[in-house]
PDB file of N, CA and C in Angstrom:
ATOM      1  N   UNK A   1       7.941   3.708  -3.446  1.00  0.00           N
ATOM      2  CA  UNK A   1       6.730   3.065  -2.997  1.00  0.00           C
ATOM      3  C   UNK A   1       6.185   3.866  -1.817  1.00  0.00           C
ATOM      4  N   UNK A   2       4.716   3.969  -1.775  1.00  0.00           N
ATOM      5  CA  UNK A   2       4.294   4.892  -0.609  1.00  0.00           C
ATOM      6  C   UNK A   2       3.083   4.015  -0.257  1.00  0.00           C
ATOM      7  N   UNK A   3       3.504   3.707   1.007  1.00  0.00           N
ATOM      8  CA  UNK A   3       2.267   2.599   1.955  1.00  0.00           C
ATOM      9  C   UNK A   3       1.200   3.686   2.669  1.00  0.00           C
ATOM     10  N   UNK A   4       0.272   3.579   1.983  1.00  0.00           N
ATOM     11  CA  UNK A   4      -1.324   4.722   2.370  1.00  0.00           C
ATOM     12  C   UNK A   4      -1.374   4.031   3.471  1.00  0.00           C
ATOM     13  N   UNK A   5      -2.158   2.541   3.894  1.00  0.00           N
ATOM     14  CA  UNK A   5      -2.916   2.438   4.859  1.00  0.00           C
ATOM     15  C   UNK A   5      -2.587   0.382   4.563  1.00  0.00           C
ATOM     16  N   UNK A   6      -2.690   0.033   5.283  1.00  0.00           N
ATOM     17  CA  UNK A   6      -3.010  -1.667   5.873  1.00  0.00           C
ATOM     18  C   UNK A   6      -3.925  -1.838   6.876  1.00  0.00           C
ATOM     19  N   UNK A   7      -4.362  -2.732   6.342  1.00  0.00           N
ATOM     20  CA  UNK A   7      -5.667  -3.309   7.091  1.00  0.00           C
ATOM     21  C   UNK A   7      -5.940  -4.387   6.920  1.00  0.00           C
ATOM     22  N   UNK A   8      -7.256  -4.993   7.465  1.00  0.00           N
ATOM     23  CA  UNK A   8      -7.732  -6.247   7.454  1.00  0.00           C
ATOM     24  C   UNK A   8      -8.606  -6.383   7.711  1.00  0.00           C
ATOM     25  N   UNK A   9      -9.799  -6.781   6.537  1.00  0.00           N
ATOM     26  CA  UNK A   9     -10.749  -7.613   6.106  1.00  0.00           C
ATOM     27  C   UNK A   9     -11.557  -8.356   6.445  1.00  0.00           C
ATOM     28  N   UNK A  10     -12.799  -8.571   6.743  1.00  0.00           N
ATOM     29  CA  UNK A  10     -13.516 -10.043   6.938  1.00  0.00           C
ATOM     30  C   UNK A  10     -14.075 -10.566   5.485  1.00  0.00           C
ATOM     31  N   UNK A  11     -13.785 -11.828   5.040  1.00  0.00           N
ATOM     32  CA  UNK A  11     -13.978 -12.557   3.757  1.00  0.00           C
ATOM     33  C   UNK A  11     -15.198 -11.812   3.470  1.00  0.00           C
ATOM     34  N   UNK A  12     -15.490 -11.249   1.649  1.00  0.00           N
ATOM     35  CA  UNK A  12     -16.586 -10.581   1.608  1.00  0.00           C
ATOM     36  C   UNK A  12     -16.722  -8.811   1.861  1.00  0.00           C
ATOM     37  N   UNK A  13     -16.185  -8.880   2.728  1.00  0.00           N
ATOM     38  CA  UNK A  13     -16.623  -7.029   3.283  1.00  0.00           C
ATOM     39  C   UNK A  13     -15.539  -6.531   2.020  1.00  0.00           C
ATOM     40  N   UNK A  14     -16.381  -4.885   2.352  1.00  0.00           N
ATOM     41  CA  UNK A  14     -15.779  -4.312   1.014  1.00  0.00           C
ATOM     42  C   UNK A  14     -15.571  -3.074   1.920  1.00  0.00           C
ATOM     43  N   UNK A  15     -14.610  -2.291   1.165  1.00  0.00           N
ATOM     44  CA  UNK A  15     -13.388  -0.497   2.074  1.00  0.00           C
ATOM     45  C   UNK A  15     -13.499  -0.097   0.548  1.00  0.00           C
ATOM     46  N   UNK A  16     -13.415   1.106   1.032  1.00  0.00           N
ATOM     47  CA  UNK A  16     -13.460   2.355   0.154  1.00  0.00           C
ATOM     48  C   UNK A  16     -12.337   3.192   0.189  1.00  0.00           C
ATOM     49  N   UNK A  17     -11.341   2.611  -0.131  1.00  0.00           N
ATOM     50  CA  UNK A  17     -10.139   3.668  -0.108  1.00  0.00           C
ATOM     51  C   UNK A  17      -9.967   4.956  -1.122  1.00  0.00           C
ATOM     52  N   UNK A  18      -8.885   5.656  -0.322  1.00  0.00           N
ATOM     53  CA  UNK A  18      -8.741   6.843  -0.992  1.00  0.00           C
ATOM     54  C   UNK A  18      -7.406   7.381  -0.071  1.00  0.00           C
ATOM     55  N   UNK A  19      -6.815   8.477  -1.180  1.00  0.00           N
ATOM     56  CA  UNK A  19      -5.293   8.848  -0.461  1.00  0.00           C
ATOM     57  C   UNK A  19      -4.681   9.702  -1.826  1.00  0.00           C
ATOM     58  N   UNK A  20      -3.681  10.587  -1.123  1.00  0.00           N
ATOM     59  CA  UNK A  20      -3.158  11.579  -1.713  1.00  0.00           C
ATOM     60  C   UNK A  20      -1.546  11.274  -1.353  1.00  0.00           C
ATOM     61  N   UNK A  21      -0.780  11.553  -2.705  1.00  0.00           N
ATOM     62  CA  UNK A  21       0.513  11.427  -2.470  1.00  0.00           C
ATOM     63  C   UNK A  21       1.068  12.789  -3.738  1.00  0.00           C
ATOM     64  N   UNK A  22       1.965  13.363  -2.337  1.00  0.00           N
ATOM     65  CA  UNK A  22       2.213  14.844  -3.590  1.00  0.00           C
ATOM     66  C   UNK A  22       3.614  14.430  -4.214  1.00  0.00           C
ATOM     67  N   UNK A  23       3.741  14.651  -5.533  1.00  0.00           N
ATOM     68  CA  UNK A  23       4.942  14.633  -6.303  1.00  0.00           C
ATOM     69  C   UNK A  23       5.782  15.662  -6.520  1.00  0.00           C
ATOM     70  N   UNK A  24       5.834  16.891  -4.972  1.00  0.00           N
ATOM     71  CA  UNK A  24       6.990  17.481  -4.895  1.00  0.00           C
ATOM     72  C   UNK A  24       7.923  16.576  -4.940  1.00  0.00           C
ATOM     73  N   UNK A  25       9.101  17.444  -5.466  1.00  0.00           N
ATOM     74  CA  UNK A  25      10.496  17.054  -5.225  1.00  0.00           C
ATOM     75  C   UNK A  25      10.645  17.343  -3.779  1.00  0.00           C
ATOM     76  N   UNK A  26      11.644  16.753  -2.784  1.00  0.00           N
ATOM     77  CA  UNK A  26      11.871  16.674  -1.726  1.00  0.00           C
ATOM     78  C   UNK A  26      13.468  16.531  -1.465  1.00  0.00           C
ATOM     79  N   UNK A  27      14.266  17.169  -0.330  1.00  0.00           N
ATOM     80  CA  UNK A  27      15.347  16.579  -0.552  1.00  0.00           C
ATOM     81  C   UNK A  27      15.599  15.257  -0.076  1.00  0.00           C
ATOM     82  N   UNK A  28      14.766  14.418   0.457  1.00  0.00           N
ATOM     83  CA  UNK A  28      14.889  13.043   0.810  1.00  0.00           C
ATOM     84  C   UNK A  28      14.289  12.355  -0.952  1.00  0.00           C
ATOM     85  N   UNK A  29      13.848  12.871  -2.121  1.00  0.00           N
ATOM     86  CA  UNK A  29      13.174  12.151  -2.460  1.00  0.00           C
ATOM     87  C   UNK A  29      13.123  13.019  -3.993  1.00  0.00           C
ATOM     88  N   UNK A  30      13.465  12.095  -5.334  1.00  0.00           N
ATOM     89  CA  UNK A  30      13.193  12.915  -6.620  1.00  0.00           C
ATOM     90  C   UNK A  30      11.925  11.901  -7.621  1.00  0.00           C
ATOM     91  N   UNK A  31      11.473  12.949  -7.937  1.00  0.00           N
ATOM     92  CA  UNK A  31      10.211  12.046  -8.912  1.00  0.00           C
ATOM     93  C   UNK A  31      10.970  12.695 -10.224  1.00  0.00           C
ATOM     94  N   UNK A  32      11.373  11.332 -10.919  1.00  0.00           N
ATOM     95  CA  UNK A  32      11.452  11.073 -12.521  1.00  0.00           C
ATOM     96  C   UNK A  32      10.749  11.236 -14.048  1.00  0.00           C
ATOM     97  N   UNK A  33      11.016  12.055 -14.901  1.00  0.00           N
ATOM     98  CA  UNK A  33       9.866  12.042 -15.360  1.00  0.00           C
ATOM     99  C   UNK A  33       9.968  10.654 -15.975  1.00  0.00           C
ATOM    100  N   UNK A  34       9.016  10.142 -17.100  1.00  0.00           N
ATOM    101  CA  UNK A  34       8.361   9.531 -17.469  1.00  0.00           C
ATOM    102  C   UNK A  34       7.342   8.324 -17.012  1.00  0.00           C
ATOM    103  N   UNK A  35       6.919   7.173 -17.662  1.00  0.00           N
ATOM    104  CA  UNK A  35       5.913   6.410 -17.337  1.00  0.00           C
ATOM    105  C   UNK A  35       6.203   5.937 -15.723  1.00  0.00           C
ATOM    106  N   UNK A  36       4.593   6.151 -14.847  1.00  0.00           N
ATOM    107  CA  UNK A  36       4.711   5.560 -13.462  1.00  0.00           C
ATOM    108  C   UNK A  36       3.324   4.754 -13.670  1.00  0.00           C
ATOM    109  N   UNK A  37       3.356   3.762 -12.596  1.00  0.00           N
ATOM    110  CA  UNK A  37       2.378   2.968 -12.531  1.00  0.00           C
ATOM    111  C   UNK A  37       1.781   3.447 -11.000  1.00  0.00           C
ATOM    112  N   UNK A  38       0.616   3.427 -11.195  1.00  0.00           N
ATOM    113  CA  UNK A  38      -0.033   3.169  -9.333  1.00  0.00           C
ATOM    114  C   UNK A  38      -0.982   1.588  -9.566  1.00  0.00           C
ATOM    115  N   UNK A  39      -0.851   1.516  -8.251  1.00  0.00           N
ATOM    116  CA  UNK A  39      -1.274  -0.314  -7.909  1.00  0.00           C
ATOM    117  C   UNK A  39      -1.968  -0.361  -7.020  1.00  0.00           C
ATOM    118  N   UNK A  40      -2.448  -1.296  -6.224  1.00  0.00           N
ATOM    119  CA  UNK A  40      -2.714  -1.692  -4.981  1.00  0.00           C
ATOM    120  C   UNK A  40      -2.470  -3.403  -4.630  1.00  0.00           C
ATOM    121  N   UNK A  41      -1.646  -3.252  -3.651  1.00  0.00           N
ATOM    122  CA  UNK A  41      -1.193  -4.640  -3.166  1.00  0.00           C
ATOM    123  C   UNK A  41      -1.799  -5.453  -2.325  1.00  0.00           C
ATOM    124  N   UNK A  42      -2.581  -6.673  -2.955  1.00  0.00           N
ATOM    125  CA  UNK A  42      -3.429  -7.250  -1.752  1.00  0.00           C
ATOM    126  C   UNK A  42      -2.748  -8.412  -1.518  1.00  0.00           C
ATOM    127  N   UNK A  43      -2.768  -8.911  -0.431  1.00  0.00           N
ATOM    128  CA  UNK A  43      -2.015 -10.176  -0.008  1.00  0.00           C
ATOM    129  C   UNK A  43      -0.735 -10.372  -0.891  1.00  0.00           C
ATOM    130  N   UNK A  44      -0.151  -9.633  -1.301  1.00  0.00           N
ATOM    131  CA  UNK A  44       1.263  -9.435  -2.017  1.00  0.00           C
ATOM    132  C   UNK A  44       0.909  -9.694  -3.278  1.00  0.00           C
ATOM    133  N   UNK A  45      -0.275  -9.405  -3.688  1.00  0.00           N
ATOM    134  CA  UNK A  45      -0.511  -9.479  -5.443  1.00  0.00           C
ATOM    135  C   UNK A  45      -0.845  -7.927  -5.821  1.00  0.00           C
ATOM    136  N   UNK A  46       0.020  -8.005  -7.346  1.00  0.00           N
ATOM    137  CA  UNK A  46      -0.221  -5.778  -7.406  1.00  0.00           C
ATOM    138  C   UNK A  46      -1.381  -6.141  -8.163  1.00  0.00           C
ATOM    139  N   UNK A  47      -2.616  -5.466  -7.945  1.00  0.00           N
ATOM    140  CA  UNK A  47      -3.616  -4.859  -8.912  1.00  0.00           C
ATOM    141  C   UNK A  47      -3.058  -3.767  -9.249  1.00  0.00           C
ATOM    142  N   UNK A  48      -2.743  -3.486 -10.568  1.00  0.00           N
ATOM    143  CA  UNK A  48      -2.776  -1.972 -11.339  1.00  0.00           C
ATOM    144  C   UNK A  48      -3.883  -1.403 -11.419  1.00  0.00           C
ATOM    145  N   UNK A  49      -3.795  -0.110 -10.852  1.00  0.00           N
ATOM    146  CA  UNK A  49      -4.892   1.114 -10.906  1.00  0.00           C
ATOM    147  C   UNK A  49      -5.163   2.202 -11.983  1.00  0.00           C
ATOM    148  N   UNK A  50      -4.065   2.310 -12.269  1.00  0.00           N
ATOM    149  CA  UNK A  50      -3.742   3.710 -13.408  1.00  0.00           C
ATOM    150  C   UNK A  50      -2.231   3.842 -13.999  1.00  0.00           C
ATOM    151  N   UNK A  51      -2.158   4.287 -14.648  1.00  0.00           N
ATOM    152  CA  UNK A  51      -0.960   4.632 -15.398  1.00  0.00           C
ATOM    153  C   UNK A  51      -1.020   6.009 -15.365  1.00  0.00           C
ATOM    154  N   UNK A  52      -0.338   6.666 -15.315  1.00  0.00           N
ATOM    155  CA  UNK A  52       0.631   7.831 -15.828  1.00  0.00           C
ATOM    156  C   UNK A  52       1.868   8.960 -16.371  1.00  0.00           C
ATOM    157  N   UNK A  53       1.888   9.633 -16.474  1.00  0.00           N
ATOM    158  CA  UNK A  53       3.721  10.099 -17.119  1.00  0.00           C
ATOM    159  C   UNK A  53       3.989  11.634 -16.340  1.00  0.00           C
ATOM    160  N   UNK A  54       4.962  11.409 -15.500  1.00  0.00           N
ATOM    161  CA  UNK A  54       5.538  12.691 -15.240  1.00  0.00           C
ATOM    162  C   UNK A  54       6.232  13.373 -16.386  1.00  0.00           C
ATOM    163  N   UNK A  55       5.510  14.693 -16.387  1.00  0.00           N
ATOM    164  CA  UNK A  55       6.667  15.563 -17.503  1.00  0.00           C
ATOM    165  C   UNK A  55       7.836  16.094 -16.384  1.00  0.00           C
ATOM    166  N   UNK A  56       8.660  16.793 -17.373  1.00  0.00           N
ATOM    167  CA  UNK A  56      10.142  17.504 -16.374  1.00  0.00           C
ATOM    168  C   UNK A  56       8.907  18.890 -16.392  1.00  0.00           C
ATOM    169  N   UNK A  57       9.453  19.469 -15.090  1.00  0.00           N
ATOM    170  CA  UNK A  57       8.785  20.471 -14.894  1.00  0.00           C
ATOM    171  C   UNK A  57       9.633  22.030 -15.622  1.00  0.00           C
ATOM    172  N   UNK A  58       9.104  22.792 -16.018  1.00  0.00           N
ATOM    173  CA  UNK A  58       9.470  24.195 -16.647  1.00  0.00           C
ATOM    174  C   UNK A  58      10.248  24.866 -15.905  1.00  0.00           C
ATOM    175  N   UNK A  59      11.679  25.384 -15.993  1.00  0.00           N
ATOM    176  CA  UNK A  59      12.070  26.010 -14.984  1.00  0.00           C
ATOM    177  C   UNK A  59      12.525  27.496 -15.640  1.00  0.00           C
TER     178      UNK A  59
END
C-alpha cells in the first residue's frame, strides 16, 4: 500500500489528484507479477481506479 497524500475537504469542494509510484524492485520492497488493483480510500471506503498486471521482467 502506498499513502500519496491525506487531506481534508469542505462538504462539496472537489481536488484534483495525481501521483506517481515507481515499480522498481527495491531491497526494502518486491513487486509481483500478476493482477494489481489501484484504489482510492475515502473515509475508509476503497473506490477502485484501474486494474492492471505486472509481467516478470526479461532478464
Amino acid at each position: 500500500m502506498f499513502k500519496l497524500r491525506r487531506l481534508a475537504i469542505a462538504p462539496g469542494e472537489r481536488v484534483e489528484l495525481q501521483g506517481r509510484v515507481s515499480l522498481k524492485d527495491l531491497t526494502t520492497r518486491k513487486h509481483y507479477a500478476g493482477p494489481h488493483r489501484l484504489e482510492a480510500r475515502i473515509n475508509g471506503v476503497a473506490f477502485p481506479l484501474a486494474d492492471f498486471t505486472v509481467t516478470p521482467a526479461l532478464r
